[in-house]
N, C-alpha and C. Protein backbone atom coordinates (compact mmCIF):
# COMPACT_ATOMS: atom_id res chain seq x y z
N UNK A 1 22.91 57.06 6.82
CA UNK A 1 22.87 57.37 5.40
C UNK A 1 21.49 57.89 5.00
N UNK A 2 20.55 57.40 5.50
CA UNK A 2 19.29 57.67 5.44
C UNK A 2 19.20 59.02 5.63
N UNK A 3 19.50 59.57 6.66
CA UNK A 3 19.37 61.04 6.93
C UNK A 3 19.94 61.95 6.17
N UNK A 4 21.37 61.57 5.85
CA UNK A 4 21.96 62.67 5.14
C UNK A 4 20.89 62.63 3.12
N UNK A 5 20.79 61.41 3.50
CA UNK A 5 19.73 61.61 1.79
C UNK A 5 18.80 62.22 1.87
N UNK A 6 18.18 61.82 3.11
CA UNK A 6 16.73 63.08 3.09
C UNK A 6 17.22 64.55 3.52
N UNK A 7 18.10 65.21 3.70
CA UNK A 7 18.56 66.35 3.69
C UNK A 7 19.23 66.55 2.78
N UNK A 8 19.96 65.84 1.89
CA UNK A 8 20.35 66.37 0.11
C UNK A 8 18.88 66.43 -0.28
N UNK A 9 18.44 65.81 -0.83
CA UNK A 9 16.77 65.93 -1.21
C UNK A 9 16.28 67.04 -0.71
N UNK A 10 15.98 67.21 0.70
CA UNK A 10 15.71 68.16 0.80
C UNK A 10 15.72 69.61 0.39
N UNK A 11 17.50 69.77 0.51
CA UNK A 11 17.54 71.20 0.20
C UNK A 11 17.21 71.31 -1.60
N UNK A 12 17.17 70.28 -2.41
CA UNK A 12 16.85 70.22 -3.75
C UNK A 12 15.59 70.84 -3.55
N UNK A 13 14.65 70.18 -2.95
CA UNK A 13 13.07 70.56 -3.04
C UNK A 13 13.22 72.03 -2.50
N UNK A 14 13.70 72.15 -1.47
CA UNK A 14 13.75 73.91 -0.85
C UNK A 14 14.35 74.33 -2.07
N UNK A 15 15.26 74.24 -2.95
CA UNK A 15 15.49 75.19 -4.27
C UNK A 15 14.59 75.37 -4.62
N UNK A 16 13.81 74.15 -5.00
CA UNK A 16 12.76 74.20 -6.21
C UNK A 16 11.70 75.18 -5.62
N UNK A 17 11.25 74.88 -4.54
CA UNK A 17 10.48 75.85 -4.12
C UNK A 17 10.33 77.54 -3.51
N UNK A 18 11.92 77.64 -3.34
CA UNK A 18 12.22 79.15 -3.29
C UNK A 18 12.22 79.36 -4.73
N UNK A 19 12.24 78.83 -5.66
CA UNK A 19 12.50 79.20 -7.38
C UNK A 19 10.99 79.69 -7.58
N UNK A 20 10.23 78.73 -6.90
CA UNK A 20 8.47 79.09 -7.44
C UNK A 20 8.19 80.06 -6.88
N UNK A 21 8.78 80.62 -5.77
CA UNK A 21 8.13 81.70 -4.88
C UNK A 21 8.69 82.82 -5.48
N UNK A 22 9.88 83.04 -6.54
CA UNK A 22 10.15 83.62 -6.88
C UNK A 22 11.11 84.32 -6.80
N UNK A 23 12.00 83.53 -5.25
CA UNK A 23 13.09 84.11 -4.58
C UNK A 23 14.32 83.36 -5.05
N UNK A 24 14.68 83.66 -6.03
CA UNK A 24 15.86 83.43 -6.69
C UNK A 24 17.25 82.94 -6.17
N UNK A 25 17.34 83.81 -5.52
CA UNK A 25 18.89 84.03 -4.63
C UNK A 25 18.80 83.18 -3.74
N UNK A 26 17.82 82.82 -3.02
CA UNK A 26 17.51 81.95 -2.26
C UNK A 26 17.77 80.86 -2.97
N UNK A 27 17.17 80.60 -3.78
CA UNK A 27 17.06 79.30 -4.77
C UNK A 27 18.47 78.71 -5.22
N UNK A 28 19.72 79.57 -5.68
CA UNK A 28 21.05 79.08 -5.81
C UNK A 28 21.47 78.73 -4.45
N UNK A 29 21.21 79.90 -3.50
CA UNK A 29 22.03 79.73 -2.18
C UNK A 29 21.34 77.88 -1.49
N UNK A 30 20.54 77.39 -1.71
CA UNK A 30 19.74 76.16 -1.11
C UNK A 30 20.91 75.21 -1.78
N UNK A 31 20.80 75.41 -3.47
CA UNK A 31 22.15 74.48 -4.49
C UNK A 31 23.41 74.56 -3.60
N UNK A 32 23.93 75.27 -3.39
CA UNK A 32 25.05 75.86 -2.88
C UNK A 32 25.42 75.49 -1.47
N UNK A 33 24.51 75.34 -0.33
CA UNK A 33 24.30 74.58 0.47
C UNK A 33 24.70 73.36 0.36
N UNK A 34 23.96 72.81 -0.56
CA UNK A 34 23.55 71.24 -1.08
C UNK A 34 25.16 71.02 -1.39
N UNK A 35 26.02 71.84 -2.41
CA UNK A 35 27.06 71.28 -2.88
C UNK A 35 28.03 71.68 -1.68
N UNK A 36 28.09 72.09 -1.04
CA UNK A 36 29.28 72.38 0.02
C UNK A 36 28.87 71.38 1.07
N UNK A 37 27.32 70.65 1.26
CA UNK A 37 27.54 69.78 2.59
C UNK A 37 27.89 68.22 1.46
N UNK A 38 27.47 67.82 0.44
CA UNK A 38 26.85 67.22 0.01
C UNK A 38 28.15 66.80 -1.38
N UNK A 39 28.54 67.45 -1.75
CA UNK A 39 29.04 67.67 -3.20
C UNK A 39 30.43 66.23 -3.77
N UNK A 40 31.43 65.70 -2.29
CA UNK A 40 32.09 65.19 -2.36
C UNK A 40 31.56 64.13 -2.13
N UNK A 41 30.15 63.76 -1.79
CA UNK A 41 29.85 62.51 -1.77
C UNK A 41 29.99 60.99 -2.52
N UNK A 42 30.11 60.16 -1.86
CA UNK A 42 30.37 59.02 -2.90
C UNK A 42 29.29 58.39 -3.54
N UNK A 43 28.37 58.36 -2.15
CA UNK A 43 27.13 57.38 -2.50
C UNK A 43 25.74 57.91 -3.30
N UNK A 44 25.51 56.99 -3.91
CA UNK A 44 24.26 56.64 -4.83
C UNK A 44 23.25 58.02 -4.43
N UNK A 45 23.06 57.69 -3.22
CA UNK A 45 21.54 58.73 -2.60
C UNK A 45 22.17 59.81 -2.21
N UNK A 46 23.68 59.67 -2.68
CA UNK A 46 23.71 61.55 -1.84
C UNK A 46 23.89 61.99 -3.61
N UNK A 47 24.76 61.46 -4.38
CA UNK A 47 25.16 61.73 -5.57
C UNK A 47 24.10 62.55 -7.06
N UNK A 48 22.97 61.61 -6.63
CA UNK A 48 21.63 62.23 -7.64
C UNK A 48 21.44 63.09 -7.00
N UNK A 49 20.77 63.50 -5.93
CA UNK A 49 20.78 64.98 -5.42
C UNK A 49 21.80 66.42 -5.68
N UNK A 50 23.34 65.97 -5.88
CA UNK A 50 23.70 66.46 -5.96
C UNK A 50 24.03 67.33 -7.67
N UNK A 51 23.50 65.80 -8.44
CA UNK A 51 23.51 66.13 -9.86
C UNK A 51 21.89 67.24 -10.10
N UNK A 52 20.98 66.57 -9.80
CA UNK A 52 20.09 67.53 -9.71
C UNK A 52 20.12 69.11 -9.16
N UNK A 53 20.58 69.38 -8.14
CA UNK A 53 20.84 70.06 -7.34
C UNK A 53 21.64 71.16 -8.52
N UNK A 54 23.18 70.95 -8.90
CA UNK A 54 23.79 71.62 -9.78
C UNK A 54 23.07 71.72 -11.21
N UNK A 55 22.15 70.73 -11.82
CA UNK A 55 21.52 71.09 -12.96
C UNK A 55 20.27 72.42 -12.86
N UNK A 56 19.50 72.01 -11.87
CA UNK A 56 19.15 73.21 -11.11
C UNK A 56 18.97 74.33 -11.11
N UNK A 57 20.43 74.37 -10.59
CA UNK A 57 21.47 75.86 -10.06
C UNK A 57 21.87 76.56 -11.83
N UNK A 58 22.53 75.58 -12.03
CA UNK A 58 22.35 76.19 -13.69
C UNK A 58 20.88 76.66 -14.28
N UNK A 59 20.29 76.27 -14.20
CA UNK A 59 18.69 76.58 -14.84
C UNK A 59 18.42 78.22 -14.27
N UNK A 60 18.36 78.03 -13.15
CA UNK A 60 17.99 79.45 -12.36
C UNK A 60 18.97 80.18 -12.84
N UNK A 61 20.17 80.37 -12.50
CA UNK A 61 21.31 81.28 -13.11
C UNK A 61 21.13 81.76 -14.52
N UNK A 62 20.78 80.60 -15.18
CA UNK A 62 20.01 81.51 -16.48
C UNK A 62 19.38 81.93 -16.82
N UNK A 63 17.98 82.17 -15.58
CA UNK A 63 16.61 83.04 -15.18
C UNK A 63 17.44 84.22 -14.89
N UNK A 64 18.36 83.92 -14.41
CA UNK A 64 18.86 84.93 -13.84
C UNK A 64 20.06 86.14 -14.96
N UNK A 65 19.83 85.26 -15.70
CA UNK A 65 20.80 85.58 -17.40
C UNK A 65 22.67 85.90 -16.81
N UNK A 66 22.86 85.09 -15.76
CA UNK A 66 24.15 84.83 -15.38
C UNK A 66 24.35 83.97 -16.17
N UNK A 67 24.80 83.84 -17.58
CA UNK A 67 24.97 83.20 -18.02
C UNK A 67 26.45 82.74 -18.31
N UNK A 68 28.04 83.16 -17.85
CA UNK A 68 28.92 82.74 -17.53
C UNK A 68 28.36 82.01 -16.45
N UNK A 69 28.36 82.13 -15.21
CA UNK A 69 27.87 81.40 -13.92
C UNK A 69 27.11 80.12 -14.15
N UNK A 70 26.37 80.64 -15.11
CA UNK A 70 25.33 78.96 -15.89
C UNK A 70 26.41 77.83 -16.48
N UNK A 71 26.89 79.00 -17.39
CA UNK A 71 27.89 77.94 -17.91
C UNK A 71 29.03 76.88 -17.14
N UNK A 72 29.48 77.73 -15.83
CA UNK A 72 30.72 77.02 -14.78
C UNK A 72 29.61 75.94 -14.20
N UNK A 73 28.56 76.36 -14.00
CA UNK A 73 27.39 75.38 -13.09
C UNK A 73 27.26 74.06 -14.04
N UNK A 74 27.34 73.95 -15.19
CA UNK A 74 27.27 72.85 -16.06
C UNK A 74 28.27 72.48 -16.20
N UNK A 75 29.54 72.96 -16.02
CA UNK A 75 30.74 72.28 -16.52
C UNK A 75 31.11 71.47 -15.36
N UNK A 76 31.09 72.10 -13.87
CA UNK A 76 30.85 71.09 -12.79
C UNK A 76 30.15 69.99 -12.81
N UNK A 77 28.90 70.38 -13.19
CA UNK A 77 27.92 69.03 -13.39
C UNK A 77 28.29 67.81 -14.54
N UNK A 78 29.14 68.34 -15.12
CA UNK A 78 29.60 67.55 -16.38
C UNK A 78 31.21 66.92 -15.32
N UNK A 79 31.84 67.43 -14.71
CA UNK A 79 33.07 67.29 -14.01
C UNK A 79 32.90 66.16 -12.91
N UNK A 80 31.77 66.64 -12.24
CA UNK A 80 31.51 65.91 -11.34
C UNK A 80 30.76 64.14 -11.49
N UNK A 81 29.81 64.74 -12.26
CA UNK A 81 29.36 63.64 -12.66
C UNK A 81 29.47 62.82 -14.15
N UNK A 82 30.18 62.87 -15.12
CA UNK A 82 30.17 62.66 -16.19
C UNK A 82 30.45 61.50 -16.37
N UNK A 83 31.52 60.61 -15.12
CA UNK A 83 31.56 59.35 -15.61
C UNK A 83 30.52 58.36 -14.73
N UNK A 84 29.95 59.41 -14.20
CA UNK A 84 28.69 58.81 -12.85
C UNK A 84 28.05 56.92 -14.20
N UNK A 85 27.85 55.94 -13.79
CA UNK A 85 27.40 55.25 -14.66
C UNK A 85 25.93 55.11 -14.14
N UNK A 86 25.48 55.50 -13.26
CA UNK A 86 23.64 55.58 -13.19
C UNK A 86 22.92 56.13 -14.64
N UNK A 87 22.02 55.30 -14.54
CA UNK A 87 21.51 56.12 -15.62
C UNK A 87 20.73 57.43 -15.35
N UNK A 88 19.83 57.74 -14.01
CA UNK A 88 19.49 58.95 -14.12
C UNK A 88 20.47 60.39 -14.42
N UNK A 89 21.54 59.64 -13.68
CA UNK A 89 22.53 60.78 -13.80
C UNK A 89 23.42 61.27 -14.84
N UNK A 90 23.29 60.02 -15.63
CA UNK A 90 23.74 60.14 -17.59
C UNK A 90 22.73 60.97 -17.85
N UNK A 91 21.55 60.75 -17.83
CA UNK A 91 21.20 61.42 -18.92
C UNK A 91 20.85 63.29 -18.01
N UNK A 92 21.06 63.54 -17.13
CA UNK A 92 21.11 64.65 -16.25
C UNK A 92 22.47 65.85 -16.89
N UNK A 93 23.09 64.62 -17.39
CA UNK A 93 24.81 65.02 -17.75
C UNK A 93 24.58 65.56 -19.21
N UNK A 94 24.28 64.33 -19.64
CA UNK A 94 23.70 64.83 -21.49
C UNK A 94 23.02 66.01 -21.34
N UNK A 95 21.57 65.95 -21.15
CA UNK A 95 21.37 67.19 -20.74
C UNK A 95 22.34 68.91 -20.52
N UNK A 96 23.07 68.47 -19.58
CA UNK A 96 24.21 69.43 -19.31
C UNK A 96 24.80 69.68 -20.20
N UNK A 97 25.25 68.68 -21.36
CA UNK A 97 26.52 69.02 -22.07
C UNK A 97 25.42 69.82 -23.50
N UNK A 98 24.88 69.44 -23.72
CA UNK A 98 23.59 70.00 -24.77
C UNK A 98 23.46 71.46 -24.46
N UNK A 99 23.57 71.37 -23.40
CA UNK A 99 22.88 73.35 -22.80
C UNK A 99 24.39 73.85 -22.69
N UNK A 100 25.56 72.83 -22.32
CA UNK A 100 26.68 73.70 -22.49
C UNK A 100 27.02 74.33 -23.50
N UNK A 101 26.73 73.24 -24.46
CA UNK A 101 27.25 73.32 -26.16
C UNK A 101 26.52 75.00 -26.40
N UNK A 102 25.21 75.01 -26.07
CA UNK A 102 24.31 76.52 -26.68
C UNK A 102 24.80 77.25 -26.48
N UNK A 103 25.21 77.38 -24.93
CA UNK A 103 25.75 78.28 -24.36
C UNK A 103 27.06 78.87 -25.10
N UNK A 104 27.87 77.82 -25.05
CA UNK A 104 29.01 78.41 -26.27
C UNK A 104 28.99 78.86 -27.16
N UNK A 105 27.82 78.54 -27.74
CA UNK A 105 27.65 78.88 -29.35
C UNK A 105 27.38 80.15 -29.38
N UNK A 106 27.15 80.64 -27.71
CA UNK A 106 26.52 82.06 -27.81
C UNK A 106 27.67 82.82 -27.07
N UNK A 107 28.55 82.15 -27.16
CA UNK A 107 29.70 82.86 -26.58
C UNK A 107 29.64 83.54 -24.90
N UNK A 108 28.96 82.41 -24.30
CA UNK A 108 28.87 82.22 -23.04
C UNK A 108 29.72 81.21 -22.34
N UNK A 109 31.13 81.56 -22.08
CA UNK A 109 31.91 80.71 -21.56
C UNK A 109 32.04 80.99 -20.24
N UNK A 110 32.44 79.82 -18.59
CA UNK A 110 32.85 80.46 -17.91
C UNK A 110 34.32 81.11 -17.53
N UNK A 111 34.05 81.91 -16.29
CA UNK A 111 35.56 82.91 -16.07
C UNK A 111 36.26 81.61 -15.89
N UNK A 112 37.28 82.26 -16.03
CA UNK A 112 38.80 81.09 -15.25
C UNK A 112 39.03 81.57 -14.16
């Protein structure tokens, strides 16, 4: 268990840091990683990574002014984790649903 947490973590920090370097695409594709090895997880230490990870992925996507794509990236994060009862991951969610709400307001919904 240990391992697979320090490799969710990981690829979080490799987002964050392809994001600073400026390499974008890189930066979702690390999220994206993260949620395809990582995403169905049950446990505690894989689960925050994974909420981070998709809050993230939304953030950049809207650097990226994909802003349908932002929007599906939060509604997952709201899907996935919404009844999560941790507290880091409540308020990760709130968060989410706050930036969803804008998003709508701006008539940024995602595709079906």
């Amino acid at each position: 268990m240990l391992l697979r947490a320090a490799v969710a973590n990981g690829l979080v920090n490799k987002g964050i840091a392809l994001g600073k370097l400026g390499r974008k695409e890189g930066e979702t594709a690390a999220y994206d990683e993260l949620l395809s090895r990582f995403g169905e997880a049950s446990e505690f230490e894989l689960r925050e990574p994974v909420a981070k990870g998709l809050f993230n992925k939304s953030v950049n996507l809207g650097t990226l002014r994909r802003h349908r794509e932002q929007a599906a990236a939060l509604e997952e994060l709201v899907m996935r984790c919404g009844h999560d009862r941790e507290l880091g991951i409540q308020q990760i969610v709130r968060i989410a649903l706050d930036e969803l709400a804008i998003l709508r307001s701006k008539g940024a919904e995602p595709e079906s």
